[in-house]
C-alpha atoms as a PDB file:
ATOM      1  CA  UNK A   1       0.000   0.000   0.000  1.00  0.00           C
ATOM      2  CA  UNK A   2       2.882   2.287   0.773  1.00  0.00           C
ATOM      3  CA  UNK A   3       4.753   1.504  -2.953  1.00  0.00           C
ATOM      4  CA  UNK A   4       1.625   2.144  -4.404  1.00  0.00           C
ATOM      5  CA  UNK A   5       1.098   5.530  -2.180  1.00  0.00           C
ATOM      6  CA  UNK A   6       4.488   6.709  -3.304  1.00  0.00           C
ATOM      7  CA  UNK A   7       3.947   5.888  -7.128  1.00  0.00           C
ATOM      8  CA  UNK A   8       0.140   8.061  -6.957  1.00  0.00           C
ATOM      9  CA  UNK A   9       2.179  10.824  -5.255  1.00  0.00           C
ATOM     10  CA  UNK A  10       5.041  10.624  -8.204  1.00  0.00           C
ATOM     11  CA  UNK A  11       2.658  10.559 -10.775  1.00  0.00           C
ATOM     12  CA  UNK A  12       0.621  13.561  -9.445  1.00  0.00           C
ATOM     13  CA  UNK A  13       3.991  15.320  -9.370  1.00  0.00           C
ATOM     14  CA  UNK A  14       4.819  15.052 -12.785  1.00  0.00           C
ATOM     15  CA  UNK A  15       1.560  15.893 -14.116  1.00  0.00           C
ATOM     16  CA  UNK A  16       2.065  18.887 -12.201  1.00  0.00           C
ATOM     17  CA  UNK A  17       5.122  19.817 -13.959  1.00  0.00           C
ATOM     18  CA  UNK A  18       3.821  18.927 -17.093  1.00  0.00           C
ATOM     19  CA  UNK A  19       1.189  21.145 -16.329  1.00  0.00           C
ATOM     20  CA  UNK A  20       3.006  23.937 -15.036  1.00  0.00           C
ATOM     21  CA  UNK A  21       5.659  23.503 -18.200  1.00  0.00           C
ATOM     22  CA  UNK A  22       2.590  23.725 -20.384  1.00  0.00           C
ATOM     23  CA  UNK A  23       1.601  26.660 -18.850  1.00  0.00           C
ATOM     24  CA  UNK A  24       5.080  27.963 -19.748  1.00  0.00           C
ATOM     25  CA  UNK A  25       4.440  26.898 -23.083  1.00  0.00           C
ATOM     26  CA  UNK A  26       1.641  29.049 -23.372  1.00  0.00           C
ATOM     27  CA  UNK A  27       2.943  31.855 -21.899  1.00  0.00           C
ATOM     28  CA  UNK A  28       6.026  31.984 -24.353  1.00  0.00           C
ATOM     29  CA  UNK A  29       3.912  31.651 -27.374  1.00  0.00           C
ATOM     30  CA  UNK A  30       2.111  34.376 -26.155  1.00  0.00           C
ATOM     31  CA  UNK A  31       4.975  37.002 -25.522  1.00  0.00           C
ATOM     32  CA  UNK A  32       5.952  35.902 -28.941  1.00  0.00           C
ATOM     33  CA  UNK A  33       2.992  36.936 -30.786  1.00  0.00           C
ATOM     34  CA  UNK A  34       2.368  39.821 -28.926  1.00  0.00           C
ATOM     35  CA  UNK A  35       6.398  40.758 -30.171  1.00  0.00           C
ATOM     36  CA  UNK A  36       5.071  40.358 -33.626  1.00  0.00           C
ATOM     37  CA  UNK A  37       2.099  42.017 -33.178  1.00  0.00           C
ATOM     38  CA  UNK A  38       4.135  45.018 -31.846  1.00  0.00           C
ATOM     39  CA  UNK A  39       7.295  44.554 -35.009  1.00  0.00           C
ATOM     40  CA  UNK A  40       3.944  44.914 -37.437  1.00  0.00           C
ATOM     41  CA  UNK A  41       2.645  48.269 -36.211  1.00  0.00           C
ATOM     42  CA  UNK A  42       6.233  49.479 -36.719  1.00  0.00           C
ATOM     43  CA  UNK A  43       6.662  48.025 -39.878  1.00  0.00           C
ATOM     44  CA  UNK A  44       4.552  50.549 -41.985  1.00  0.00           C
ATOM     45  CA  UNK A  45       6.110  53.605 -40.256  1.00  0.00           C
ATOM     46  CA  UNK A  46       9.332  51.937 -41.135  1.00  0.00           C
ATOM     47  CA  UNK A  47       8.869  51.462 -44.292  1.00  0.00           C
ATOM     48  CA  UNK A  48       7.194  55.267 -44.405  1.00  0.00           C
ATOM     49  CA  UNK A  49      10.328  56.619 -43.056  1.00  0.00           C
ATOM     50  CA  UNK A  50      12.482  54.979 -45.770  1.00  0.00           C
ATOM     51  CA  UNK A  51      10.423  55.838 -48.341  1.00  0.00           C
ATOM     52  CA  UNK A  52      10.749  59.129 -47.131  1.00  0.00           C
ATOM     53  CA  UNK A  53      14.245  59.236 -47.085  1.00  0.00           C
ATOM     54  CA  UNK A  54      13.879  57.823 -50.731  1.00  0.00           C
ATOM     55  CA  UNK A  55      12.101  60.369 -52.017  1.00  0.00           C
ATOM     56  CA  UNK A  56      14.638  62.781 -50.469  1.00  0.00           C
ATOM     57  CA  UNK A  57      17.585  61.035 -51.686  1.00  0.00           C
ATOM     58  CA  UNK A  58      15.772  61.593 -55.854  1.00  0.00           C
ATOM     59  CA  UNK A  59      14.988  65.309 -54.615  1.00  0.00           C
ATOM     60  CA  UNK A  60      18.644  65.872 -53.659  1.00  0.00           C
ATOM     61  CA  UNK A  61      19.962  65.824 -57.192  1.00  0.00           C
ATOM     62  CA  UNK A  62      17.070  67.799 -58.732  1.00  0.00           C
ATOM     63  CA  UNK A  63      17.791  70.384 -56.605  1.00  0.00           C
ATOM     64  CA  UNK A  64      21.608  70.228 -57.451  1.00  0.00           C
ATOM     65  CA  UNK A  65      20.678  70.381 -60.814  1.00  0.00           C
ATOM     66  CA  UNK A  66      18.885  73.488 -60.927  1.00  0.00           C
ATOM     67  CA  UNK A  67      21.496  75.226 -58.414  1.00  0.00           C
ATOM     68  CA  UNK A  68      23.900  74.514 -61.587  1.00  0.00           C
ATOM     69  CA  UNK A  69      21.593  75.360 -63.961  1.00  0.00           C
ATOM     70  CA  UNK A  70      21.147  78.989 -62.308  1.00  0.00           C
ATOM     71  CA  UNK A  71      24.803  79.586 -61.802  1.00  0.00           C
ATOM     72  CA  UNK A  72      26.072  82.279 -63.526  1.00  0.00           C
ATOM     73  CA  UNK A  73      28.535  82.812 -66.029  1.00  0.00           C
ATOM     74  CA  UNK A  74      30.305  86.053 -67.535  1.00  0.00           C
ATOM     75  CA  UNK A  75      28.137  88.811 -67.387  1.00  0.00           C
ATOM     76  CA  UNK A  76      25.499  86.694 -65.786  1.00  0.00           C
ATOM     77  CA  UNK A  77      23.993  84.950 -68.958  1.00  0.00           C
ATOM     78  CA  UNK A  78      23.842  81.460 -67.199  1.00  0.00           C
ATOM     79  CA  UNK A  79      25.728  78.579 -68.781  1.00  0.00           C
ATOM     80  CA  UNK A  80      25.297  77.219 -72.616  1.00  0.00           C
ATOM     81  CA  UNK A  81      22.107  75.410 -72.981  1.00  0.00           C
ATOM     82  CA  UNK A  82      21.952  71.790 -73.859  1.00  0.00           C
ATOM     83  CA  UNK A  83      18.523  71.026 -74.836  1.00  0.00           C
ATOM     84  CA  UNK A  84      18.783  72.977 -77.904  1.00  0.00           C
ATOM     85  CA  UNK A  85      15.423  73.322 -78.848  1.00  0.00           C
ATOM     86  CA  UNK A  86      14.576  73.523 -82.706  1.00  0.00           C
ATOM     87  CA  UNK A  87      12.285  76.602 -84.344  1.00  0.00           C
ATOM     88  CA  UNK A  88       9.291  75.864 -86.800  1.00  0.00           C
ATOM     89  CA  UNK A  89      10.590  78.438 -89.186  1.00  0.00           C
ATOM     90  CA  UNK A  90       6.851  77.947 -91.215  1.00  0.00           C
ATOM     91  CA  UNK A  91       5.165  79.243 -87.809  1.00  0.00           C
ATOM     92  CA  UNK A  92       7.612  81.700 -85.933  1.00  0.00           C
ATOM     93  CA  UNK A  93       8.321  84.976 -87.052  1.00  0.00           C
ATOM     94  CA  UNK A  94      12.394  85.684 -87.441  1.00  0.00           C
ATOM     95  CA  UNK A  95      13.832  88.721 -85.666  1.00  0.00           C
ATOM     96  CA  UNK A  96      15.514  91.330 -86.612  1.00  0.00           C
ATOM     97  CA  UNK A  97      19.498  90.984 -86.089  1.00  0.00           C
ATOM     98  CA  UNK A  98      21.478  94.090 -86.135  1.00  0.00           C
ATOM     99  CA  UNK A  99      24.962  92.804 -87.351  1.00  0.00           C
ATOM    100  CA  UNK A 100      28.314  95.011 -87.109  1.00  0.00           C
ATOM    101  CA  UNK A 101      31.617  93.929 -88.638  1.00  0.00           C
ATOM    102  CA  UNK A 102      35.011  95.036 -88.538  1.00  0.00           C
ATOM    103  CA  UNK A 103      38.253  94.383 -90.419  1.00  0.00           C
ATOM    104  CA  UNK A 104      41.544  93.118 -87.896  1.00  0.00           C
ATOM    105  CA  UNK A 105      39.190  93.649 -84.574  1.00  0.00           C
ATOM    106  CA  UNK A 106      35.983  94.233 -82.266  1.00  0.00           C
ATOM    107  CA  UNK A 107      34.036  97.070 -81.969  1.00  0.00           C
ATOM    108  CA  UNK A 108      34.468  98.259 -78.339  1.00  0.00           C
ATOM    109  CA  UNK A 109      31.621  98.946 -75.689  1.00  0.00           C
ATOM    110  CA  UNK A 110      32.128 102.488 -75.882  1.00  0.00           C
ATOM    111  CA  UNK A 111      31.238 102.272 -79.942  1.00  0.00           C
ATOM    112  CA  UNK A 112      27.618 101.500 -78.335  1.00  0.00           C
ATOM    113  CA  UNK A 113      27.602 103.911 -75.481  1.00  0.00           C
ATOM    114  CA  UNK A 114      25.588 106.831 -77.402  1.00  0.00           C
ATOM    115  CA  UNK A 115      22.884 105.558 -79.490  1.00  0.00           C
ATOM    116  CA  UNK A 116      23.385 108.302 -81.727  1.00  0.00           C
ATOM    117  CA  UNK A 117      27.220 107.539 -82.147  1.00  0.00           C
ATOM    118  CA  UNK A 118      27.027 104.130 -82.722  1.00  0.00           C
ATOM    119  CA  UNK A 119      28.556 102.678 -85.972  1.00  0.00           C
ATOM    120  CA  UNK A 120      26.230 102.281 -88.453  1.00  0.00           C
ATOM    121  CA  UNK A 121      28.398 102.714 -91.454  1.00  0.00           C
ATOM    122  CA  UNK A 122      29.596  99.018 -90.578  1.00  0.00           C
ATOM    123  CA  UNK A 123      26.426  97.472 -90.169  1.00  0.00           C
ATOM    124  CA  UNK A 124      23.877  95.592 -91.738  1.00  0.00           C
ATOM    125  CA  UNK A 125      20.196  93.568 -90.807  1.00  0.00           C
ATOM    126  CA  UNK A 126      19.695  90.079 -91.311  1.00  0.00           C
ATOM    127  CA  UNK A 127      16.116  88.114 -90.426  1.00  0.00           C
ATOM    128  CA  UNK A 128      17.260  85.192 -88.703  1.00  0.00           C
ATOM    129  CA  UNK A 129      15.893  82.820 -85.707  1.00  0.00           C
ATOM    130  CA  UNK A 130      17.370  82.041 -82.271  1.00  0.00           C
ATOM    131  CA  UNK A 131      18.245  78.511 -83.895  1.00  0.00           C
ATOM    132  CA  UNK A 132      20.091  79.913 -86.369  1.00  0.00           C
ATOM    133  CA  UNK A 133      24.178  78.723 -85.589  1.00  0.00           C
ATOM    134  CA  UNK A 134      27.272  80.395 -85.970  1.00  0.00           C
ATOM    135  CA  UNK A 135      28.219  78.504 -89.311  1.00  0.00           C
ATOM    136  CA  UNK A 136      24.965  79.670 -90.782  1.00  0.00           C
ATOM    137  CA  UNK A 137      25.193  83.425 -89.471  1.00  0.00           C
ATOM    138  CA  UNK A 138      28.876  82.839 -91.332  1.00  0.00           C
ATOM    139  CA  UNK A 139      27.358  81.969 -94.694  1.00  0.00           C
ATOM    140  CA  UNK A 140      24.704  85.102 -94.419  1.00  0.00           C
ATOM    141  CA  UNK A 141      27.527  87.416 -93.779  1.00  0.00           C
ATOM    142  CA  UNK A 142      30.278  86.296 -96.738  1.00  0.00           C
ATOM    143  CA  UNK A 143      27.233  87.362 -98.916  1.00  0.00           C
ATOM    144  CA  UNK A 144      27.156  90.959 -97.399  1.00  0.00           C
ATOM    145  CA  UNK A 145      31.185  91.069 -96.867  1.00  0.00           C
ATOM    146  CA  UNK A 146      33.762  90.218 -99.299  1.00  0.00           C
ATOM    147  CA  UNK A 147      36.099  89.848 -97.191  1.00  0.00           C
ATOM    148  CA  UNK A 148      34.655  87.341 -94.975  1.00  0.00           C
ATOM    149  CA  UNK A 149      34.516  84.754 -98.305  1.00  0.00           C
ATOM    150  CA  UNK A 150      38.662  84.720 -98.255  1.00  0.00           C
ATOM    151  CA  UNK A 151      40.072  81.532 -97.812  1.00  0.00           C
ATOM    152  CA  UNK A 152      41.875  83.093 -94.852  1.00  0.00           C
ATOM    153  CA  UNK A 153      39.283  84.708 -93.180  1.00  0.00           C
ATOM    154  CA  UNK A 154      38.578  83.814 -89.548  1.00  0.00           C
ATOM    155  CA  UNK A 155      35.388  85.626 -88.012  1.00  0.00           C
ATOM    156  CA  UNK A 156      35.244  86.316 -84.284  1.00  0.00           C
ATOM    157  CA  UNK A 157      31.806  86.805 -82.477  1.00  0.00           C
ATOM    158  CA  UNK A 158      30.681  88.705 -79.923  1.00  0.00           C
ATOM    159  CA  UNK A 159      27.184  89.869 -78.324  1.00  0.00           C
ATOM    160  CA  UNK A 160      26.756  93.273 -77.750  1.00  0.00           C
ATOM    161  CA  UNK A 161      24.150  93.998 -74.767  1.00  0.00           C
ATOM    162  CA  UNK A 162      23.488  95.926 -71.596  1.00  0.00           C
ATOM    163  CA  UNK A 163      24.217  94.692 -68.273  1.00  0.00           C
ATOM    164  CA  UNK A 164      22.295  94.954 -65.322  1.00  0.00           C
ATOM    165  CA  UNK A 165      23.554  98.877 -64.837  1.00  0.00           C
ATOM    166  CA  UNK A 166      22.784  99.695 -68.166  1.00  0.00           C
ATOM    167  CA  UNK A 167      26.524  99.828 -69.396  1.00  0.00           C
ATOM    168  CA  UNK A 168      26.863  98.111 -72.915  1.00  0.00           C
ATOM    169  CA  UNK A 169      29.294  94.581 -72.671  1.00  0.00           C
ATOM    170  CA  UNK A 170      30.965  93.039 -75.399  1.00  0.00           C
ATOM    171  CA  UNK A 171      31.040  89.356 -74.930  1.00  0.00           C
ATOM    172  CA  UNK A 172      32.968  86.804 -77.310  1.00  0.00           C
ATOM    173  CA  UNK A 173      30.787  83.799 -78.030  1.00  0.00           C
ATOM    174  CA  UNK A 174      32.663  82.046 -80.924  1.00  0.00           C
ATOM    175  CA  UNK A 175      34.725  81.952 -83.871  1.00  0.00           C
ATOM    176  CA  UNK A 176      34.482  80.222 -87.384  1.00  0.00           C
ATOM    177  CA  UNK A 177      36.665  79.910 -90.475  1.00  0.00           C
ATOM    178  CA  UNK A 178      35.579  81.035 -94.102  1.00  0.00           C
ATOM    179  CA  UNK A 179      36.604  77.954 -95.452  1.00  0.00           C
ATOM    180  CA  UNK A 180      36.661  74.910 -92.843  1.00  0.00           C
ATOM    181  CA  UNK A 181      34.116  73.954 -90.467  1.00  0.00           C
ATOM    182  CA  UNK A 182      34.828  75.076 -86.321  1.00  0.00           C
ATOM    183  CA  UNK A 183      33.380  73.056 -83.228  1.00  0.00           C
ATOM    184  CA  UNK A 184      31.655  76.668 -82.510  1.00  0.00           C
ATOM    185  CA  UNK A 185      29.980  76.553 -85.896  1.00  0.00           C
ATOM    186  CA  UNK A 186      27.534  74.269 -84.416  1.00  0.00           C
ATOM    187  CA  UNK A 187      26.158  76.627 -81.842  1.00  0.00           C
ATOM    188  CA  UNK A 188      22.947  78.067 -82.095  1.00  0.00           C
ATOM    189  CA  UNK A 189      21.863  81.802 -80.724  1.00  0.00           C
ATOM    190  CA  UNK A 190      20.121  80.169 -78.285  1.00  0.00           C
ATOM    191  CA  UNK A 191      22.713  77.810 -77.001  1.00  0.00           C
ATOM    192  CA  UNK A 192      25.031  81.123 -76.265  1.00  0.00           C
ATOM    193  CA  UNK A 193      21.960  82.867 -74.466  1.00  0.00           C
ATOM    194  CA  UNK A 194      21.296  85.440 -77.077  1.00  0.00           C
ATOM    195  CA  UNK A 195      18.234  87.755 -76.115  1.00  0.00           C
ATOM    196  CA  UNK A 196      16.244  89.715 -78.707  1.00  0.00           C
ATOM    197  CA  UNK A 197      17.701  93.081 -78.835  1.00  0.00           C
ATOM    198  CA  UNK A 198      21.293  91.840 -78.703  1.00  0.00           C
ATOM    199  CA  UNK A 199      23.420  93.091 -81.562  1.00  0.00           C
ATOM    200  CA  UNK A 200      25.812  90.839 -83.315  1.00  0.00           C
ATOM    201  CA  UNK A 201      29.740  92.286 -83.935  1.00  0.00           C
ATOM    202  CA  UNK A 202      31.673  90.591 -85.971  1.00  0.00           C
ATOM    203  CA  UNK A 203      35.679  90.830 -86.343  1.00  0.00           C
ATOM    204  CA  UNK A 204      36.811  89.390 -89.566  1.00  0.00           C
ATOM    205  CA  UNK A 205      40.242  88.083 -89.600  1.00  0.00           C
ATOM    206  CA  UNK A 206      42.732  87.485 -92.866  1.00  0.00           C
ATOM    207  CA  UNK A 207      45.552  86.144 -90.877  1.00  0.00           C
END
């Protein structure tokens, strides 16, 4: 009766445990999902904030990109455009380009100081577009001056244009050769920032 006492009282005791370890069990499980539960709310602000940080990583170079594009250059006409942009000729009316050459050299700013000084005895008016280039400009002027068709000739471009005080600015833009083709050639009005109202002065070159 004893043996059989002691065996009831060891088999009570390890239900007991079993019990108690289930109970553990349970209580684990638990802590687990409620740790998930918690690791989803997070999740979507998570994944907000990195989007976030995303989207400000792709702004980052935008903005770089127009703080270079708005950086000046010489006489604060912005850098050469790249996205040259072509005219429909059929549907835009040209504008007027008041041209000025010179034999050896440049006119100088002060040659535009006085409207009523400036020299007109060297000028001429060509109808042209802003996507007109400096190798077309070239063939438009050997018609006007002889000496710009020698097989020498060189012709150096400027703008000629008020700055922000008012004070006329020559500004060099470009150079191309009467008889060979120039890497400037290819550069439209537009790409050198040329404004309506801007005159054109040429210096033509023989050496």
């Amino acid at each position: 009766h004893a043996h059989t006492q002691s065996r009831m009282n060891a088999e009570r005791e390890r239900r007991l445990r079993d019990a108690d370890g289930d109970r553990d069990r349970d209580r684990s499980r638990e802590r687990g999902r409620d740790k998930d539960r918690e690791k989803g709310k997070d999740e979507p602000k998570s994944r907000d904030r990195s989007r976030d940080r995303d989207r400000d990583r792709d702004r980052r170079p935008l903005r770089d990109r127009k703080m270079r594009d708005r950086s000046p250059l010489r006489n604060g006409r912005g850098p050469m455009r790249r996205d040259r942009q072509r005219v429909d000729r059929q549907k835009i009316c040209p504008l007027l380009l008041r041209v000025f050459c010179k034999l050896g050299e440049h006119h100088k700013a002060e040659d535009f100081k006085d409207p009523e000084k400036e020299p007109v005895d060297d000028e001429f008016q060509i109808y042209t577009w802003k996507d007109a280039t400096l190798g077309e400009l070239t063939s438009l002027i050997k018609g006007v001056r002889k000496a710009a068709r020698r097989r020498t000739a060189r012709l150096s471009f400027s703008f000629v244009y008020p700055d922000k005080t008012g004070k006329k600015v020559v500004r060099y833009v470009g150079q191309t050769f009467a008889t060979r083709r120039s890497e400037d050639g290819t550069k439209s009005l537009s790409d050198l920032h040329f404004e309506t109202g801007d005159y054109l002065d040429v210096a033509i070159h023989l050496k």
